[in-house]
C-alpha atoms as a PDB file:
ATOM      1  CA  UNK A   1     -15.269 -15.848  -6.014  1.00  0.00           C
ATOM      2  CA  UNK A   2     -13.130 -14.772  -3.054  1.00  0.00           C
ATOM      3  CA  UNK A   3     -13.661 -10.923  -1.810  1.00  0.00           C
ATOM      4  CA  UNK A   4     -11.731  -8.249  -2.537  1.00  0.00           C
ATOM      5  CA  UNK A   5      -8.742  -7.137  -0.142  1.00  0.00           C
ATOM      6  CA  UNK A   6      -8.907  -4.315   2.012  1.00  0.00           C
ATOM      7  CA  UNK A   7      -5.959  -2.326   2.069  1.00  0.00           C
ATOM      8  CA  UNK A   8      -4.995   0.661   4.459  1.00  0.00           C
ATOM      9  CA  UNK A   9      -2.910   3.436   3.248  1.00  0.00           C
ATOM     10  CA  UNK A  10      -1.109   5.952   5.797  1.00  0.00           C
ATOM     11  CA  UNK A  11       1.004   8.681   4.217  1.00  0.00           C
ATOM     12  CA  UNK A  12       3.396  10.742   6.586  1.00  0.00           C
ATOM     13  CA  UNK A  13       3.275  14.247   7.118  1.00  0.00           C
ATOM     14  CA  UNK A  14       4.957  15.576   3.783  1.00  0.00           C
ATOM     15  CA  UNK A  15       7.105  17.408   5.127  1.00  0.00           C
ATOM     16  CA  UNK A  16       9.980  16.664   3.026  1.00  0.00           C
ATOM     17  CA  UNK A  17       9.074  14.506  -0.033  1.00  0.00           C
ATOM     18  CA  UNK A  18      11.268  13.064  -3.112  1.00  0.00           C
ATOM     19  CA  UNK A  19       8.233  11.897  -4.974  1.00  0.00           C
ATOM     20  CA  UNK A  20       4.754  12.167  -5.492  1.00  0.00           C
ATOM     21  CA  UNK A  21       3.090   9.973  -3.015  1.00  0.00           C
ATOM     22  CA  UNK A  22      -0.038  10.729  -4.116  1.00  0.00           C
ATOM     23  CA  UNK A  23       0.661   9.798  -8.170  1.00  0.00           C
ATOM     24  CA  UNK A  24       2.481   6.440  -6.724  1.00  0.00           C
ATOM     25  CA  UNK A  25      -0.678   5.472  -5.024  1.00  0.00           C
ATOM     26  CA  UNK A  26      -2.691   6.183  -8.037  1.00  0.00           C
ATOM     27  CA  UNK A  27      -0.664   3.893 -10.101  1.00  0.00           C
ATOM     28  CA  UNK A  28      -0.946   1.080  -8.082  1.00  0.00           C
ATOM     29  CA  UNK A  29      -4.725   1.604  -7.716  1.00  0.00           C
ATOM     30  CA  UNK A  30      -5.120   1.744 -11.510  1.00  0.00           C
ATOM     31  CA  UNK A  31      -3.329  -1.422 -11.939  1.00  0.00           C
ATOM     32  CA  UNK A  32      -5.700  -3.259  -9.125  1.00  0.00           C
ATOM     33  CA  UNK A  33      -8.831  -1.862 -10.060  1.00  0.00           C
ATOM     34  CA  UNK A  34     -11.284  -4.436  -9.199  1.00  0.00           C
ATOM     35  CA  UNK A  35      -9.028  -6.605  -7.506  1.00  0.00           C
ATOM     36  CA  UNK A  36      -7.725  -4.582  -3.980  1.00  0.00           C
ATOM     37  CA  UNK A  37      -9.597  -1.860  -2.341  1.00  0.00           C
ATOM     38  CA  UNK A  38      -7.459   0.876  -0.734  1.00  0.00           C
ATOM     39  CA  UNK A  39      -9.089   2.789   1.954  1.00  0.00           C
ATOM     40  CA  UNK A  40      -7.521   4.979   5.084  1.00  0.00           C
ATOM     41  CA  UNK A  41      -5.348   2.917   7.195  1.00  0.00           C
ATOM     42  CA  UNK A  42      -7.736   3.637  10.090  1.00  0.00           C
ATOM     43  CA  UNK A  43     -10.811   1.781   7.740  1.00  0.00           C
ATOM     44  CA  UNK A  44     -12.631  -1.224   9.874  1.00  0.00           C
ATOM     45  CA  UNK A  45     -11.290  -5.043   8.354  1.00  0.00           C
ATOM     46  CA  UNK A  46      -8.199  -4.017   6.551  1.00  0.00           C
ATOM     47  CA  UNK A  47      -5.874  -6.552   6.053  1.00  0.00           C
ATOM     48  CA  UNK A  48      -2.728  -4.348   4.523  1.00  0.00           C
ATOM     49  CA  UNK A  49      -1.423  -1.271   5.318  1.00  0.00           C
ATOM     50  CA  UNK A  50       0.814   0.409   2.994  1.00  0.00           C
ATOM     51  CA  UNK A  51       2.902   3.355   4.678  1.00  0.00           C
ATOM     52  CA  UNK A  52       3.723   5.915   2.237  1.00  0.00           C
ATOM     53  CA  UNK A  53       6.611   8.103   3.604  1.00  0.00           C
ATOM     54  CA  UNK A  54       8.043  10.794   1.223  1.00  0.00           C
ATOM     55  CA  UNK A  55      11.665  10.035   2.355  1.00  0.00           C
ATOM     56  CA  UNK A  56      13.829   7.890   4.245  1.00  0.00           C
ATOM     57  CA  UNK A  57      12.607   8.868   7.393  1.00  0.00           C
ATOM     58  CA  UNK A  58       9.731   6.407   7.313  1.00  0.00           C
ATOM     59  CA  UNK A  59       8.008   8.340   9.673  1.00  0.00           C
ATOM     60  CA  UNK A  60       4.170   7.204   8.496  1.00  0.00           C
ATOM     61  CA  UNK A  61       5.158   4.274  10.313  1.00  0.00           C
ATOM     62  CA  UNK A  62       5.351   6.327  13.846  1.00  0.00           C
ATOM     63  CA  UNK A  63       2.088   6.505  16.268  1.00  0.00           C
ATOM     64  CA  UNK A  64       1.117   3.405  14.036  1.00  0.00           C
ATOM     65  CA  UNK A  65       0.273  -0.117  16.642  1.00  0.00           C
ATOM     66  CA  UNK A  66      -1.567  -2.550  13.930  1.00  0.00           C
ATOM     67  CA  UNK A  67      -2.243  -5.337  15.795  1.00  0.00           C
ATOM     68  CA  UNK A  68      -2.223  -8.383  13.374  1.00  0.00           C
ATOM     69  CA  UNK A  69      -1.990  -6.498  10.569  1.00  0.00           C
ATOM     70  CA  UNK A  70       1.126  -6.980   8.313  1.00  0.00           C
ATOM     71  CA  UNK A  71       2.428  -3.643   7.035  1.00  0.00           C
ATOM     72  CA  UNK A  72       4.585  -2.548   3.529  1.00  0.00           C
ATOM     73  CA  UNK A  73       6.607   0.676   3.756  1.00  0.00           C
ATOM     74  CA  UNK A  74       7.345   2.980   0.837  1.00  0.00           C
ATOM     75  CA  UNK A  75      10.225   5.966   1.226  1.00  0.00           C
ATOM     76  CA  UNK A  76      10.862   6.506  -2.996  1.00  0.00           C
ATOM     77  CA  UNK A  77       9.814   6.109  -6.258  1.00  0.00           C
ATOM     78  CA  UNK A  78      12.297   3.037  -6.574  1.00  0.00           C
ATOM     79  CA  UNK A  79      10.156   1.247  -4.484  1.00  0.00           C
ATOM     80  CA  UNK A  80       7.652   1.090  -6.745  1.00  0.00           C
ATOM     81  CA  UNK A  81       8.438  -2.250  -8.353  1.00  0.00           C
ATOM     82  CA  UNK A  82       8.629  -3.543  -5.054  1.00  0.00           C
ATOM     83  CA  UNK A  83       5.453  -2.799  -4.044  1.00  0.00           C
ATOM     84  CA  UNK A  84       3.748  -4.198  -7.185  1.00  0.00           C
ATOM     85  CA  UNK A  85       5.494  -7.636  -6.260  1.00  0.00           C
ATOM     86  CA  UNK A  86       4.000  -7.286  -2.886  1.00  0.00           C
ATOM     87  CA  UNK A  87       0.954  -6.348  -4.025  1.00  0.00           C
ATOM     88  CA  UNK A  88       0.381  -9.110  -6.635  1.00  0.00           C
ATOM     89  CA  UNK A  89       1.156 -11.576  -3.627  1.00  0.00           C
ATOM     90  CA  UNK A  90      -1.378 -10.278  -1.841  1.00  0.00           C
ATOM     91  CA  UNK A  91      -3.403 -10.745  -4.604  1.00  0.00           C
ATOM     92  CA  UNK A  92      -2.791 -13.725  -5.416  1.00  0.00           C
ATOM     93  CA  UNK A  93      -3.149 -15.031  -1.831  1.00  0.00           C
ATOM     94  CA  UNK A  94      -7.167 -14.471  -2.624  1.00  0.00           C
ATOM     95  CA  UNK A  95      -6.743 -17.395  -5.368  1.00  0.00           C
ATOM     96  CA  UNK A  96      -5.892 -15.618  -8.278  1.00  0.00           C
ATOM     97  CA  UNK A  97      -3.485 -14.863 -10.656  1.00  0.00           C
ATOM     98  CA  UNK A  98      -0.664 -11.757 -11.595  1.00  0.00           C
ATOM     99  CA  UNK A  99      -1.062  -8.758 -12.187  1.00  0.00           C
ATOM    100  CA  UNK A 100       1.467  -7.021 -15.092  1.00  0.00           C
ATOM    101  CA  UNK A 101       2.446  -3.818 -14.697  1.00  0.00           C
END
């Protein structure tokens, strides 16, 4: 059995949101329970970093220098699709098989 994937979440400041980060991320995490971890983007061994910006700025990616470490970006609900497809490839990278939303 292969280990479970660490992934990093950053969220910008909020200064200006068109969605519910927050509920987005708790989605996703309900749908990979078991299967990805999600911890601070800052955590030791992560392997993903999600950046969850509440608009088009983006700007959870600024300050942000992950050496090696392959990042997703999120700016709107619409992207939520998106980031199930990534996340099922990350997934699935461990050996395994979909996950259905």
């Amino acid at each position: 059995m292969k280990s479970i994937k660490r992934i990093g979440v950053k969220y910008c400041g909020g200064c200006n949101p068109t969605y519910e980060r927050v509920n987005m991320l708790r989605q996703v995490q309900s749908l990979f329970t078991g299967k990805l971890l999600f911890l601070r983007h800052d955590a030791s061994d992560i392997e993903v970093i999600l950046l969850l910006s509440g608009c088009h700025r983006a700007c959870a990616s600024q300050d942000l220098n992950p050496t090696g470490i392959s990042c997703y970006s999120v700016t709107g609900e619409n992207d939520f699709k998106n980031l199930i497809d990534y996340l099922t490839s990350v997934y699935k990278a461990n050996g395994v098989g979909a996950i259905k939303p």
